[in-house]
C-alpha atoms as a PDB file:
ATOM      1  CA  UNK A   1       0.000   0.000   0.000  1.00  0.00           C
ATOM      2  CA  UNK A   2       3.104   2.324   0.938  1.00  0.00           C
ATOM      3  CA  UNK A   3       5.111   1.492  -2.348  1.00  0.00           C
ATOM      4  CA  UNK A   4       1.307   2.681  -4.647  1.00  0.00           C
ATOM      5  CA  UNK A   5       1.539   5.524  -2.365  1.00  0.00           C
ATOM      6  CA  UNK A   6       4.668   6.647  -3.859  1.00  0.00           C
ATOM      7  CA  UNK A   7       4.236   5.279  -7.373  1.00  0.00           C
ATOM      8  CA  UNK A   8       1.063   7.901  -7.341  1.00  0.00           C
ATOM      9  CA  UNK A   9       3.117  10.441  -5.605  1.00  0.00           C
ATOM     10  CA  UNK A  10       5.795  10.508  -8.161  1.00  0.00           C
ATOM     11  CA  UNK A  11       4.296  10.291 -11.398  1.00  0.00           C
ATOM     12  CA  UNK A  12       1.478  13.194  -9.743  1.00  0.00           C
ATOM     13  CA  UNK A  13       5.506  15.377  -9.149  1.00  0.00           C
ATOM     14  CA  UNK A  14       6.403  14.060 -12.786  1.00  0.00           C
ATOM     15  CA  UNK A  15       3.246  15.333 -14.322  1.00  0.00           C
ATOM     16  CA  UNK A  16       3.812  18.903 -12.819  1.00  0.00           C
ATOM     17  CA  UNK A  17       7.313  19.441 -13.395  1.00  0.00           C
ATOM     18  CA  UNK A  18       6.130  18.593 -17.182  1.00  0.00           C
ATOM     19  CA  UNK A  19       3.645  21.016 -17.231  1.00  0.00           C
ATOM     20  CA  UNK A  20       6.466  23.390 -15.827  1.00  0.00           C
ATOM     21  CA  UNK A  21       8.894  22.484 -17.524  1.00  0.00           C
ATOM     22  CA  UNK A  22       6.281  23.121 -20.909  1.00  0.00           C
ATOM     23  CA  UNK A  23       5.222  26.096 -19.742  1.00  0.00           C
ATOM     24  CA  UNK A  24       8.461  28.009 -20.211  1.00  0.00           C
ATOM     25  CA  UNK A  25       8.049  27.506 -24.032  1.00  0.00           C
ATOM     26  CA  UNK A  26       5.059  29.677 -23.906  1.00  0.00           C
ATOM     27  CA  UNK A  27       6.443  32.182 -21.575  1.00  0.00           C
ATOM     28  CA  UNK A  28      10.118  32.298 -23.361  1.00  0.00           C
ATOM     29  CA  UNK A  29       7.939  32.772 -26.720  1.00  0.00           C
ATOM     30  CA  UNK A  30       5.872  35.914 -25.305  1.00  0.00           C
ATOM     31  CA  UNK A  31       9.174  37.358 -23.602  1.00  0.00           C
ATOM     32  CA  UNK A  32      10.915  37.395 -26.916  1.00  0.00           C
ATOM     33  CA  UNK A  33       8.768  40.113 -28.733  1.00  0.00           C
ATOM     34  CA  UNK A  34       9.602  42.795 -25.670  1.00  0.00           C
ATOM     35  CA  UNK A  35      13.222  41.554 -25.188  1.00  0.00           C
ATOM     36  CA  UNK A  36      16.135  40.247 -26.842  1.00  0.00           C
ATOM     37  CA  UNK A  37      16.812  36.477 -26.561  1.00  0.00           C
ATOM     38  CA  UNK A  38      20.587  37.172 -25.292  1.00  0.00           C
ATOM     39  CA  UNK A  39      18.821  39.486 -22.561  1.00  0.00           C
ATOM     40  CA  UNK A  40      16.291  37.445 -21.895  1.00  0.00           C
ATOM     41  CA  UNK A  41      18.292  34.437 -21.770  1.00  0.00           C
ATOM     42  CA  UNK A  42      21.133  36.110 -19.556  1.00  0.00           C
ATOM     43  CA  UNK A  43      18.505  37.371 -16.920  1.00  0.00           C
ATOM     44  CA  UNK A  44      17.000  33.880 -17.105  1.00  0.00           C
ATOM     45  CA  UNK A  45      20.889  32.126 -15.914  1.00  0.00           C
ATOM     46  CA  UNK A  46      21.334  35.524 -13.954  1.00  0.00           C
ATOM     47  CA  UNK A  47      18.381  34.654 -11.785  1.00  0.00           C
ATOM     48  CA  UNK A  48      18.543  31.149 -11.305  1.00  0.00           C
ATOM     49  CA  UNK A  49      22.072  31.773 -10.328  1.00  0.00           C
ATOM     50  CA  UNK A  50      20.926  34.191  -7.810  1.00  0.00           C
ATOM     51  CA  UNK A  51      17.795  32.073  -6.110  1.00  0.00           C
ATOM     52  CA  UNK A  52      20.102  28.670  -6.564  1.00  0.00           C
ATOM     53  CA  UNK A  53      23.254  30.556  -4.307  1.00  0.00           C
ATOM     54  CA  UNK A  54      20.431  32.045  -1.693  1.00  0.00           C
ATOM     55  CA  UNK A  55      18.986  28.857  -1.202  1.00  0.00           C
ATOM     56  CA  UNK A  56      22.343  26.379  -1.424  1.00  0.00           C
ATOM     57  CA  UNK A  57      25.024  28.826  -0.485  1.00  0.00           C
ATOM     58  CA  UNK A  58      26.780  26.503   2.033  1.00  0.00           C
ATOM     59  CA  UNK A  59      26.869  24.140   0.319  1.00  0.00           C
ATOM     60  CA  UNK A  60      28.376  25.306  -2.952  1.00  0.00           C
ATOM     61  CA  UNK A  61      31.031  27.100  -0.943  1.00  0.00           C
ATOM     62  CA  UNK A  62      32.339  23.494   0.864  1.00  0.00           C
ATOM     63  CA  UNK A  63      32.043  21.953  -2.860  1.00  0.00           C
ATOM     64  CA  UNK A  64      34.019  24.608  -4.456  1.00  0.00           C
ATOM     65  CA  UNK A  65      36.613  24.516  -1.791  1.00  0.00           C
ATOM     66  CA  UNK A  66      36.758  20.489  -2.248  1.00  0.00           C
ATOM     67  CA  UNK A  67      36.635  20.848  -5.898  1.00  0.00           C
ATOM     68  CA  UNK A  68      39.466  19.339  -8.524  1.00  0.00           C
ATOM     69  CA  UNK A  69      40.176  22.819 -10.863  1.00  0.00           C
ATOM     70  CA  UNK A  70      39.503  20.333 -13.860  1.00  0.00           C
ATOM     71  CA  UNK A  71      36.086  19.171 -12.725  1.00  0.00           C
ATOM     72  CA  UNK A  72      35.500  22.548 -12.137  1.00  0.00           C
ATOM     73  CA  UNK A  73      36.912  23.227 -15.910  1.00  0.00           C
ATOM     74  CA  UNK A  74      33.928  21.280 -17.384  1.00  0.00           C
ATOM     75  CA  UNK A  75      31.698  22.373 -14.980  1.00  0.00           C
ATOM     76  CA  UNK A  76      32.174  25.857 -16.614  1.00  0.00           C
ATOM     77  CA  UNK A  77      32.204  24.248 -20.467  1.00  0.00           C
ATOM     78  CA  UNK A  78      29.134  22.062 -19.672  1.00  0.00           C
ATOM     79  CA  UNK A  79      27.223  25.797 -18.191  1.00  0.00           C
ATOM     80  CA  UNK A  80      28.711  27.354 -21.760  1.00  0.00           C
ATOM     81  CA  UNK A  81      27.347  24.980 -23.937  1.00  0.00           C
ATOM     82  CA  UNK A  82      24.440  24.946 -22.207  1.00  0.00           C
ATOM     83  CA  UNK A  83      23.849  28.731 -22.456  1.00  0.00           C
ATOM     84  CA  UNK A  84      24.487  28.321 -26.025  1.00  0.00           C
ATOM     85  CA  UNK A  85      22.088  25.682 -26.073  1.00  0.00           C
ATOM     86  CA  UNK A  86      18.870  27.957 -24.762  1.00  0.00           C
ATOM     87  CA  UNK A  87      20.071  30.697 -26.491  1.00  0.00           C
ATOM     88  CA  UNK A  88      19.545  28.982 -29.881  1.00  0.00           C
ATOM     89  CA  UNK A  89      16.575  27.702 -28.602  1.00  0.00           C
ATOM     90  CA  UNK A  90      15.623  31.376 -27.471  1.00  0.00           C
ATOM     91  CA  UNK A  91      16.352  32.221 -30.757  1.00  0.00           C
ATOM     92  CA  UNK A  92      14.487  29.859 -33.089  1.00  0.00           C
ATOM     93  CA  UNK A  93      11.362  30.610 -30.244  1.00  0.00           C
ATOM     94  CA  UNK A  94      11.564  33.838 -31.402  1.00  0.00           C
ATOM     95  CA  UNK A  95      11.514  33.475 -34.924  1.00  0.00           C
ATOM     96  CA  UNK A  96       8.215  31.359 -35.367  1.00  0.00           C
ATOM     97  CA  UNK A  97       5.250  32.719 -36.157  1.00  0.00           C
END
């Protein structure tokens, strides 16, 4: 009875972040026609930067201090690429109809 607790529990917290996680489509597309999508996109990392350091500063500080420089190296390629990656995304957003 526990374990169909859960099951139900997690696909209910699957369903939402979907809907989330869809939502931002239709939010990034009505944000582009006011902003750029390199603003839009830099406020967007900006901010989650911000909320992710207020909530989890502690933490990040001990992992940064017990961090090997190369690990931290891709860390900063992977965060690149992935910028790139929503910025294209921004940008195609932007360009349909």
């Amino acid at each position: 009875m526990v374990q169909n607790k859960t099951r139900i529990r997690s696909v209910i917290y699957l369903i939402i972040a979907t809907i989330c996680w869809g939502s931002t489509f239709v939010f990034t597309k009505a944000l582009t026609a006011p902003f750029f999508p390199l603003d839009l996109v830099t406020v967007r990392f900006l901010l989650a930067t911000l909320i992710m350091f207020a909530i989890f500063h502690k933490q990040i500080i001990t992992s940064y201090k017990n961090m090997n420089r190369k690990v931290l190296f891709w860390l900063i390629v992977l965060g690149c690429i992935n910028f790139a990656a929503i910025f294209l995304q921004t940008i195609g957003l932007s360009e349909i109809a």
